[in-house]
N, C-alpha and C. Protein backbone atom coordinates (compact mmCIF):
# COMPACT_ATOMS: atom_id res chain seq x y z
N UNK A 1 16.68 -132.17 125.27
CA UNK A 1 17.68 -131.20 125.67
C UNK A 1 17.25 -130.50 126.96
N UNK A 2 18.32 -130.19 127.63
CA UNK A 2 17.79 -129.04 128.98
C UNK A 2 18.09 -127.80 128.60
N UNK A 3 17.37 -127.20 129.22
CA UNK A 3 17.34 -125.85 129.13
C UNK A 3 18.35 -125.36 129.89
N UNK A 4 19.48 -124.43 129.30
CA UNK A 4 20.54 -123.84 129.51
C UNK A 4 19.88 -123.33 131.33
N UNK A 5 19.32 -122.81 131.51
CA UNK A 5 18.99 -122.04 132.67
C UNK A 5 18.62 -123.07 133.91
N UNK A 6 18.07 -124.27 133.56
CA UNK A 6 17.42 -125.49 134.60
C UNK A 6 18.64 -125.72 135.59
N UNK A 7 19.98 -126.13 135.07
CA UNK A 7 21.11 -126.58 136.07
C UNK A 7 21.46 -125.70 137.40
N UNK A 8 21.58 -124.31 136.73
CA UNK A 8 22.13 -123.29 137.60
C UNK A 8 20.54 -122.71 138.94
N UNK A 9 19.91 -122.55 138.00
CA UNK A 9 18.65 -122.30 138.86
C UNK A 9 18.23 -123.60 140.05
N UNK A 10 18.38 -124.85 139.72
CA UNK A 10 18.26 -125.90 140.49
C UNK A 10 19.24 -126.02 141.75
N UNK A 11 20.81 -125.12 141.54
CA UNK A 11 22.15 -125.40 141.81
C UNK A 11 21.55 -124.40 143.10
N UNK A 12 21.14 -123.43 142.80
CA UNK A 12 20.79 -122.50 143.64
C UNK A 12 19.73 -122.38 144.63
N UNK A 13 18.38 -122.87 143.92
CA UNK A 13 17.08 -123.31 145.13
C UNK A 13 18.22 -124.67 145.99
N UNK A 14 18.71 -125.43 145.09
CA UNK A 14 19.44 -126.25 146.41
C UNK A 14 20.06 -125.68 147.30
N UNK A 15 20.91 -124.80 147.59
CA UNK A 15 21.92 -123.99 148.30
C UNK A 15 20.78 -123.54 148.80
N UNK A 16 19.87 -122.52 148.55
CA UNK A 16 18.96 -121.59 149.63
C UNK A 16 18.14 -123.10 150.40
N UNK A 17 17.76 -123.86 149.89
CA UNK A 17 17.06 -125.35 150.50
C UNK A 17 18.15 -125.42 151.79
N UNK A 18 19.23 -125.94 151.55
CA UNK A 18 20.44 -126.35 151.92
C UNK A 18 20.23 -125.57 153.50
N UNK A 19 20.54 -123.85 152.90
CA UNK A 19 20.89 -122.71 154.42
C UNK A 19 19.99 -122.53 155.08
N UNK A 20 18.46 -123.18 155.10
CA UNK A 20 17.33 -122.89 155.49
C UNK A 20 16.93 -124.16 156.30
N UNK A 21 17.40 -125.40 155.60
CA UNK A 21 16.98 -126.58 156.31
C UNK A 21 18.16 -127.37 156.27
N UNK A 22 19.67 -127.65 157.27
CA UNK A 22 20.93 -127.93 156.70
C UNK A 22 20.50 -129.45 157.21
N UNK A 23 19.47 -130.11 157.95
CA UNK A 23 19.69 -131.55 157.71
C UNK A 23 19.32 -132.01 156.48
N UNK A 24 18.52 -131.43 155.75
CA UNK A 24 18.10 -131.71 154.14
C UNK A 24 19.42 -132.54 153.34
N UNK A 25 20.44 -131.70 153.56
CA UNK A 25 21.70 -132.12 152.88
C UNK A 25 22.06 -133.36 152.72
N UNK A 26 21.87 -134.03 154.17
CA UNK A 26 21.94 -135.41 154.02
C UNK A 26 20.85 -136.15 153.40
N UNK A 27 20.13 -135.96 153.16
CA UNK A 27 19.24 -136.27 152.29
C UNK A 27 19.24 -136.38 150.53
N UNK A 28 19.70 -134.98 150.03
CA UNK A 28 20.49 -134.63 148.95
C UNK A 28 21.55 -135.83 148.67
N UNK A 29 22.82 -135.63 149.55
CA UNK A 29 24.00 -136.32 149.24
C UNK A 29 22.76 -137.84 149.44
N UNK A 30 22.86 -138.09 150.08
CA UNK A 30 22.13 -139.67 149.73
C UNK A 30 21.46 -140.18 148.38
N UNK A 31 20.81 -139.31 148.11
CA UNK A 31 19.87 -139.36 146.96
C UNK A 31 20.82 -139.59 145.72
N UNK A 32 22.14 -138.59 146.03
CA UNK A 32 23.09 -138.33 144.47
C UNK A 32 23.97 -139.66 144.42
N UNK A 33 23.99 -140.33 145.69
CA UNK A 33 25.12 -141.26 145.80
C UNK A 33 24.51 -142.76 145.57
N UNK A 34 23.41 -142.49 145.60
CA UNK A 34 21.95 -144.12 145.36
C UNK A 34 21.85 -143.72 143.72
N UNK A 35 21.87 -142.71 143.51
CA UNK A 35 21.41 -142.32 141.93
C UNK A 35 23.00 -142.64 141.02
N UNK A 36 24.06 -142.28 141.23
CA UNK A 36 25.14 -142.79 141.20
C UNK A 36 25.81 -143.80 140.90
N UNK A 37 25.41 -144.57 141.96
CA UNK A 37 25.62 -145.75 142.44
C UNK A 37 25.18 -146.91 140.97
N UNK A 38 23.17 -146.53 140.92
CA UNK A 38 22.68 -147.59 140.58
C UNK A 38 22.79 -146.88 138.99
N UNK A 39 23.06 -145.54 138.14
CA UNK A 39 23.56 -145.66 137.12
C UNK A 39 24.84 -146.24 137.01
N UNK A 40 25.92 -146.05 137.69
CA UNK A 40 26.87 -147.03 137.54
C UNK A 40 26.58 -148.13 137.38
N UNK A 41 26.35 -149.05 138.24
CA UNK A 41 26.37 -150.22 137.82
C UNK A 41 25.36 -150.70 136.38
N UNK A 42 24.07 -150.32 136.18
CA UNK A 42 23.58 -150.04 134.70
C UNK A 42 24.57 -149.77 133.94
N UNK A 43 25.41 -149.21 133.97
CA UNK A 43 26.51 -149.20 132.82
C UNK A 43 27.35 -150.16 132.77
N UNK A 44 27.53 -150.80 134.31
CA UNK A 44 28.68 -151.72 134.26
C UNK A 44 28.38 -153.07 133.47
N UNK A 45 26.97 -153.39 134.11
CA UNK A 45 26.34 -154.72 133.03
C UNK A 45 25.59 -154.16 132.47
N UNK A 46 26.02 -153.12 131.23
CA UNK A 46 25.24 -153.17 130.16
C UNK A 46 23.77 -153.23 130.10
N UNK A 47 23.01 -152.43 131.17
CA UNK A 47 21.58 -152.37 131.52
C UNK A 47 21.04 -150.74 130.18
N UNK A 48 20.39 -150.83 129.42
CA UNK A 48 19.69 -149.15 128.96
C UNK A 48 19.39 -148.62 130.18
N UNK A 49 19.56 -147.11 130.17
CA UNK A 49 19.01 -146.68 131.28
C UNK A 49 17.61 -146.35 130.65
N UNK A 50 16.77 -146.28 131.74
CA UNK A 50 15.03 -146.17 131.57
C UNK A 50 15.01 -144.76 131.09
């Protein structure tokens, strides 16, 4: 289980990350869209995720 508090607190060092260093972002969005990506397709052929 996660801890009720982990999402929002993470949501937020990202945003202050974000206004402090704004090429980071692209970095971020890359990361969410490769992570995305390759759980999708694990679901599509029926892969467990690790």
């Amino acid at each position: 289980m996660i801890h009720p508090a982990l999402i929002p607190g993470a949501s937020l060092l990202a945003g202050i990350i974000i206004l402090v260093f704004p090429k980071v972002l692209n970095y971020i969005v890359a990361l969410y869209l490769i992570l995305v990506g390759v759980l999708g397709l694990m679901h599509f052929f029926n892969m467990p995720a690790a």
